[in-house]
N, C-alpha and C. Protein backbone atom coordinates (compact mmCIF):
# COMPACT_ATOMS: atom_id res chain seq x y z
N UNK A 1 0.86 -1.17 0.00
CA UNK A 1 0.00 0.00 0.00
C UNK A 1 0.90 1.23 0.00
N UNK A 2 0.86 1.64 -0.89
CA UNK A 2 1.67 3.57 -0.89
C UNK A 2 1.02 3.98 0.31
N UNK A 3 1.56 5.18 0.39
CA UNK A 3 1.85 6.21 1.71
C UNK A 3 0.85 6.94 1.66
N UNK A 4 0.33 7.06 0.63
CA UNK A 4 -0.57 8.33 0.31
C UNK A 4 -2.13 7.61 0.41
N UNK A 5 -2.19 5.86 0.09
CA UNK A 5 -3.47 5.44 0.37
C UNK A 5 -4.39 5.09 1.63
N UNK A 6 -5.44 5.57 1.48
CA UNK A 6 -6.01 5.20 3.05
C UNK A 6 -6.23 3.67 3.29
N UNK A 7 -6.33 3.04 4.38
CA UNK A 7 -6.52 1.56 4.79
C UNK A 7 -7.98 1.16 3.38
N UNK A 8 -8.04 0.51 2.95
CA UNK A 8 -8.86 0.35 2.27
C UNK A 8 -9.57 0.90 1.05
N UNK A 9 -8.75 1.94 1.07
CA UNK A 9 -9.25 3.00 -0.32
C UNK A 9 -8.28 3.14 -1.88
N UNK A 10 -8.96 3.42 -2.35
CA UNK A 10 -8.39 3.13 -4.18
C UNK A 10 -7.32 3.74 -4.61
N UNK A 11 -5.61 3.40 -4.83
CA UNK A 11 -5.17 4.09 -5.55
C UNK A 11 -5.36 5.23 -6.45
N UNK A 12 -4.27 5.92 -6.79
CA UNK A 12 -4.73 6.89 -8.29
C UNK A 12 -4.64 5.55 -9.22
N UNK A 13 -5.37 6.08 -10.57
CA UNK A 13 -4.97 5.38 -11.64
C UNK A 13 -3.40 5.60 -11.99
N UNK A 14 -2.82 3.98 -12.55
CA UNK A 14 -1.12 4.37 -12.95
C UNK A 14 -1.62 3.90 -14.46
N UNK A 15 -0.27 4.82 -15.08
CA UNK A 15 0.14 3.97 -16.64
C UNK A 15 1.33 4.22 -16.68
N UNK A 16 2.06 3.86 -16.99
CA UNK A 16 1.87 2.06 -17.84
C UNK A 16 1.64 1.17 -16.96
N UNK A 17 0.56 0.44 -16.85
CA UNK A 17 0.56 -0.12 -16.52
C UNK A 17 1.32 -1.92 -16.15
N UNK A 18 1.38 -1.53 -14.52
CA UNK A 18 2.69 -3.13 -14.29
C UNK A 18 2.25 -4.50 -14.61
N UNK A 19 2.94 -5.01 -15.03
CA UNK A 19 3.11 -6.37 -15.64
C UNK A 19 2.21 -7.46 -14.89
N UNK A 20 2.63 -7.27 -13.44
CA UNK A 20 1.52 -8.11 -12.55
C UNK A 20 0.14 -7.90 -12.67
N UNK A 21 0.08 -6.44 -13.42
CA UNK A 21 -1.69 -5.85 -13.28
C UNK A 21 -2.17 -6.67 -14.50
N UNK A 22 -1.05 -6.39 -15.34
CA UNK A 22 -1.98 -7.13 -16.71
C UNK A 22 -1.97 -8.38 -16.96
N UNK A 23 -1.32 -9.22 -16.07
CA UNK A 23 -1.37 -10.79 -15.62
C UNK A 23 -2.67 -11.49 -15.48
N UNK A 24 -3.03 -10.22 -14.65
CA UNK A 24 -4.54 -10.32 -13.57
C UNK A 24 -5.81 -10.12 -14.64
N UNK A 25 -5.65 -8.73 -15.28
CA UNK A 25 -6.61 -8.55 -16.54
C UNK A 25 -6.72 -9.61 -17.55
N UNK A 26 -5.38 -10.10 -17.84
CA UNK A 26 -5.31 -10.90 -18.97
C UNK A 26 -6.15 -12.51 -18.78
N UNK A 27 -5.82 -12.77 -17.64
CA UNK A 27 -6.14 -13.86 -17.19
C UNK A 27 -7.72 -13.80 -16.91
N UNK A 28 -8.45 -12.80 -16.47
CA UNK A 28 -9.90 -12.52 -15.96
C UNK A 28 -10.59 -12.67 -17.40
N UNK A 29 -10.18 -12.02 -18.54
CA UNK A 29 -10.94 -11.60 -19.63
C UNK A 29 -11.10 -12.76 -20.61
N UNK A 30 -9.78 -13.56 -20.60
CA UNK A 30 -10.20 -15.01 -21.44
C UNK A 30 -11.41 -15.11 -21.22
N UNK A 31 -12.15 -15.19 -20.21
CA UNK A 31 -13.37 -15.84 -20.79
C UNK A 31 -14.13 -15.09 -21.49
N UNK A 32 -13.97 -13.37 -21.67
CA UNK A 32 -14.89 -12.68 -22.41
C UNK A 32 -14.98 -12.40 -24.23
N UNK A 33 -15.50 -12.66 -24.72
CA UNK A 33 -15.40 -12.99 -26.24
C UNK A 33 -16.33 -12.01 -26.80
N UNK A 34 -15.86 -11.36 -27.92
CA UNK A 34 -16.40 -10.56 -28.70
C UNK A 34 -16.60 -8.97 -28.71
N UNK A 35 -16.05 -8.87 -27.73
CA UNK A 35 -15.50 -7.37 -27.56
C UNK A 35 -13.40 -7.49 -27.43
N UNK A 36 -13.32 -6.18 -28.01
CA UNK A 36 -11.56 -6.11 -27.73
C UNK A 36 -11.38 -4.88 -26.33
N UNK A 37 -10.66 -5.57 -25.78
CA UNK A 37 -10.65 -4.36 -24.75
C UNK A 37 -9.18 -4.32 -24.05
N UNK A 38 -8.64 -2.94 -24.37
CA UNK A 38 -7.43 -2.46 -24.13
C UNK A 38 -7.75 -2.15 -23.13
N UNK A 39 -6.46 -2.70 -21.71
CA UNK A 39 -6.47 -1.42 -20.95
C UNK A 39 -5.55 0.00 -20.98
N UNK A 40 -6.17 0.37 -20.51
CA UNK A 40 -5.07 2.22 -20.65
C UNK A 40 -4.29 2.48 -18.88
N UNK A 41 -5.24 2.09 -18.30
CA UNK A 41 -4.87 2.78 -16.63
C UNK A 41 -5.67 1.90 -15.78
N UNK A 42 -4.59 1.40 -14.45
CA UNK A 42 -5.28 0.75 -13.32
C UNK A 42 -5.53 1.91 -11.92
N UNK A 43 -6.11 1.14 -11.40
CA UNK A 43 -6.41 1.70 -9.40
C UNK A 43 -6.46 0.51 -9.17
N UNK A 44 -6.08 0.02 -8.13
CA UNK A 44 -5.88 -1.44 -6.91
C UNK A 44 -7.25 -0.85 -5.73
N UNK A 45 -7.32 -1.73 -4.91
CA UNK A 45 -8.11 -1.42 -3.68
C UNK A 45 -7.46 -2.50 -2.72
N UNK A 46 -6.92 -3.02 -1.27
CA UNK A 46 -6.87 -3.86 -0.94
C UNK A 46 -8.30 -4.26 0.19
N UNK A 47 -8.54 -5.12 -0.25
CA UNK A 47 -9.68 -5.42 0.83
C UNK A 47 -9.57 -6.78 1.10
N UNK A 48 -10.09 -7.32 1.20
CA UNK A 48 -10.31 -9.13 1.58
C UNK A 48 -10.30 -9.48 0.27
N UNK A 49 -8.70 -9.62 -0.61
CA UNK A 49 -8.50 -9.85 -1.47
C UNK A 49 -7.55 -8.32 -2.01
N UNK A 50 -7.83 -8.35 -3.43
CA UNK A 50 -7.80 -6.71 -4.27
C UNK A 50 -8.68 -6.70 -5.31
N UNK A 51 -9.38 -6.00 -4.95
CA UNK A 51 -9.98 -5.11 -6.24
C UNK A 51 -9.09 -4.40 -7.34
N UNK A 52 -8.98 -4.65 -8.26
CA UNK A 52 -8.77 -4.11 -9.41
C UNK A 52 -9.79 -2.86 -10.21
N UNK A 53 -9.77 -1.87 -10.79
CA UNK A 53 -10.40 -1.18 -11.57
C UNK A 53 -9.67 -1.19 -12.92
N UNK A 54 -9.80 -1.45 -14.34
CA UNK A 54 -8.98 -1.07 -15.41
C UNK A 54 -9.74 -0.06 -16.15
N UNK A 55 -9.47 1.51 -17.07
CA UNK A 55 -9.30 1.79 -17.43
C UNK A 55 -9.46 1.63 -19.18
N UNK A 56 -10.42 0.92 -19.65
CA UNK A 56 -10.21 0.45 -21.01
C UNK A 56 -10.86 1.02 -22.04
N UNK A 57 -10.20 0.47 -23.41
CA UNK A 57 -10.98 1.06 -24.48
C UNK A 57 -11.32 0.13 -25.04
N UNK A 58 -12.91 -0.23 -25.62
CA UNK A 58 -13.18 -1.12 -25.93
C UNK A 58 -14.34 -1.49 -27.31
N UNK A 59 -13.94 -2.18 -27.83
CA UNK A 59 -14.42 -2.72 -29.25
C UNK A 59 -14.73 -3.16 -29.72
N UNK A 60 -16.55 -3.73 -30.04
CA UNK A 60 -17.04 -5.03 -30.46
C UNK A 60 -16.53 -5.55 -31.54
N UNK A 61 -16.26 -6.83 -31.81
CA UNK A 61 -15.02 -7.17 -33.02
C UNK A 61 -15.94 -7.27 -33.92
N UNK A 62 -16.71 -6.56 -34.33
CA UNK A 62 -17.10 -6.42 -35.97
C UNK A 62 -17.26 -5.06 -36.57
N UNK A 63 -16.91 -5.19 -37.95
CA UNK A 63 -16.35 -4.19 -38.97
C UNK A 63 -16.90 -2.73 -38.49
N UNK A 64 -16.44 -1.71 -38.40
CA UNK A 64 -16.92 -0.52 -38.42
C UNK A 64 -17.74 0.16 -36.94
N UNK A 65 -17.49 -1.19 -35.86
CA UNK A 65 -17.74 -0.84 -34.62
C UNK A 65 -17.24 0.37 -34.02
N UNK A 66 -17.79 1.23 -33.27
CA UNK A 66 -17.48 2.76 -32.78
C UNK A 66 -16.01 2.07 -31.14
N UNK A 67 -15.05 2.39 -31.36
CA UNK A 67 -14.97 2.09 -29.74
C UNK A 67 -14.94 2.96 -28.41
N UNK A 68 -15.24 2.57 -27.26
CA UNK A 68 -15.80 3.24 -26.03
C UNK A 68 -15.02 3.03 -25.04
N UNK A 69 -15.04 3.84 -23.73
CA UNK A 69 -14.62 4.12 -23.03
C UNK A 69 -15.54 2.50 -21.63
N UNK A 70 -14.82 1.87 -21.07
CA UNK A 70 -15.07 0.70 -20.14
C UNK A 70 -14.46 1.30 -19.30
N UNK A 71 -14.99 0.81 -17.60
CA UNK A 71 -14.76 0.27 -16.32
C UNK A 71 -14.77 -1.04 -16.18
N UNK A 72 -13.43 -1.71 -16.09
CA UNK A 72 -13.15 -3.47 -16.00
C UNK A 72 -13.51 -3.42 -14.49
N UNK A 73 -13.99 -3.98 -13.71
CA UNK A 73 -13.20 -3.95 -12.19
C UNK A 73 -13.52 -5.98 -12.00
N UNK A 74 -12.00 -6.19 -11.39
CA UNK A 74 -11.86 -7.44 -11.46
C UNK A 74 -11.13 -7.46 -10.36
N UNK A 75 -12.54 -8.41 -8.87
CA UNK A 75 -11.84 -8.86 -7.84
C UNK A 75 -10.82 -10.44 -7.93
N UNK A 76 -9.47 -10.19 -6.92
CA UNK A 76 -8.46 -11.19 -6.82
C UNK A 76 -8.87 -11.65 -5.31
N UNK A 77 -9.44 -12.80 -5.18
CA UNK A 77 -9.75 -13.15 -3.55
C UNK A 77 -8.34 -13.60 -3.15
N UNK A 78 -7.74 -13.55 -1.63
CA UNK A 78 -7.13 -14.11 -1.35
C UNK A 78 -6.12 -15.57 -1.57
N UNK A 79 -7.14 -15.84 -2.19
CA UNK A 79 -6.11 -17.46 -2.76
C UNK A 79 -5.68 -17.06 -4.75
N UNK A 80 -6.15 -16.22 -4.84
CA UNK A 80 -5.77 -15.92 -6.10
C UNK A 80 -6.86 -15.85 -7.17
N UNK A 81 -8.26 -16.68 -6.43
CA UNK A 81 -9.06 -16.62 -7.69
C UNK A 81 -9.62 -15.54 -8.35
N UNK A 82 -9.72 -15.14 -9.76
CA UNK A 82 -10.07 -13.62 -10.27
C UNK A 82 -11.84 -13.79 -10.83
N UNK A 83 -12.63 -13.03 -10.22
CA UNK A 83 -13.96 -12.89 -10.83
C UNK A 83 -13.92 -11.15 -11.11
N UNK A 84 -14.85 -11.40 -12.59
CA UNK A 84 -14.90 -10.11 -13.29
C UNK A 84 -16.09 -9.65 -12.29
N UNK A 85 -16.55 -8.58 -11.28
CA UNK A 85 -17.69 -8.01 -10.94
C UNK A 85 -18.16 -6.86 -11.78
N UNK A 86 -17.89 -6.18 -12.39
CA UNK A 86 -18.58 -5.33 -13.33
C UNK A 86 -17.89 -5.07 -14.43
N UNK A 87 -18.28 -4.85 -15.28
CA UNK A 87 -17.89 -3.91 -16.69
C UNK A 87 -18.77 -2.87 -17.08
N UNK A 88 -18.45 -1.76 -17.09
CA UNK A 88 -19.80 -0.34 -17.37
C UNK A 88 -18.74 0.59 -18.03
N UNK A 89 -19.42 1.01 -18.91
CA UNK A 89 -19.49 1.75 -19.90
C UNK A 89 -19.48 3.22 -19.40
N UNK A 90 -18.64 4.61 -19.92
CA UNK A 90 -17.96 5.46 -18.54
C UNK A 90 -18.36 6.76 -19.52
């Protein structure tokens, strides 16, 4: 936890984002199909586990799709397992 975060409260967003963050994204999103979604910028949270927030831009994979601005947020429970809890549109 940086110096600057309170017990339980959200980082700033960083970029570039670290290697471990996009471990975590990369690994959560396999299962999501048919959209492309970059991330740009994370925030962490630690709680009973970490919360993740990503930052993304995102793209339904067919021709001439507009792309948009996403909120990934993808909890890491304690033993490691990753569930996606929301994706919304920003």
């Amino acid at each position: 936890m940086s110096a600057n975060q309170l017990d339980g409260g959200w980082t700033p967003f960083i970029t570039p984002i670290p290697q471990e963050d996009l471990d975590v994204f990369n690994t959560a999103m396999k299962q999501i199909m048919g959209v492309d979604y970059q991330p740009l910028a994370v925030a962490t949270q630690v709680v009973a586990g970490t919360n993740y927030r990503f930052f993304c831009n995102s793209k339904v994979v067919y021709p001439h799709s507009p792309n948009e601005a996403r909120m990934v947020q993808i909890w890491q429970n304690p033993e490691g397992v990753l569930s996606i809890t929301s994706i919304e549109k920003v």
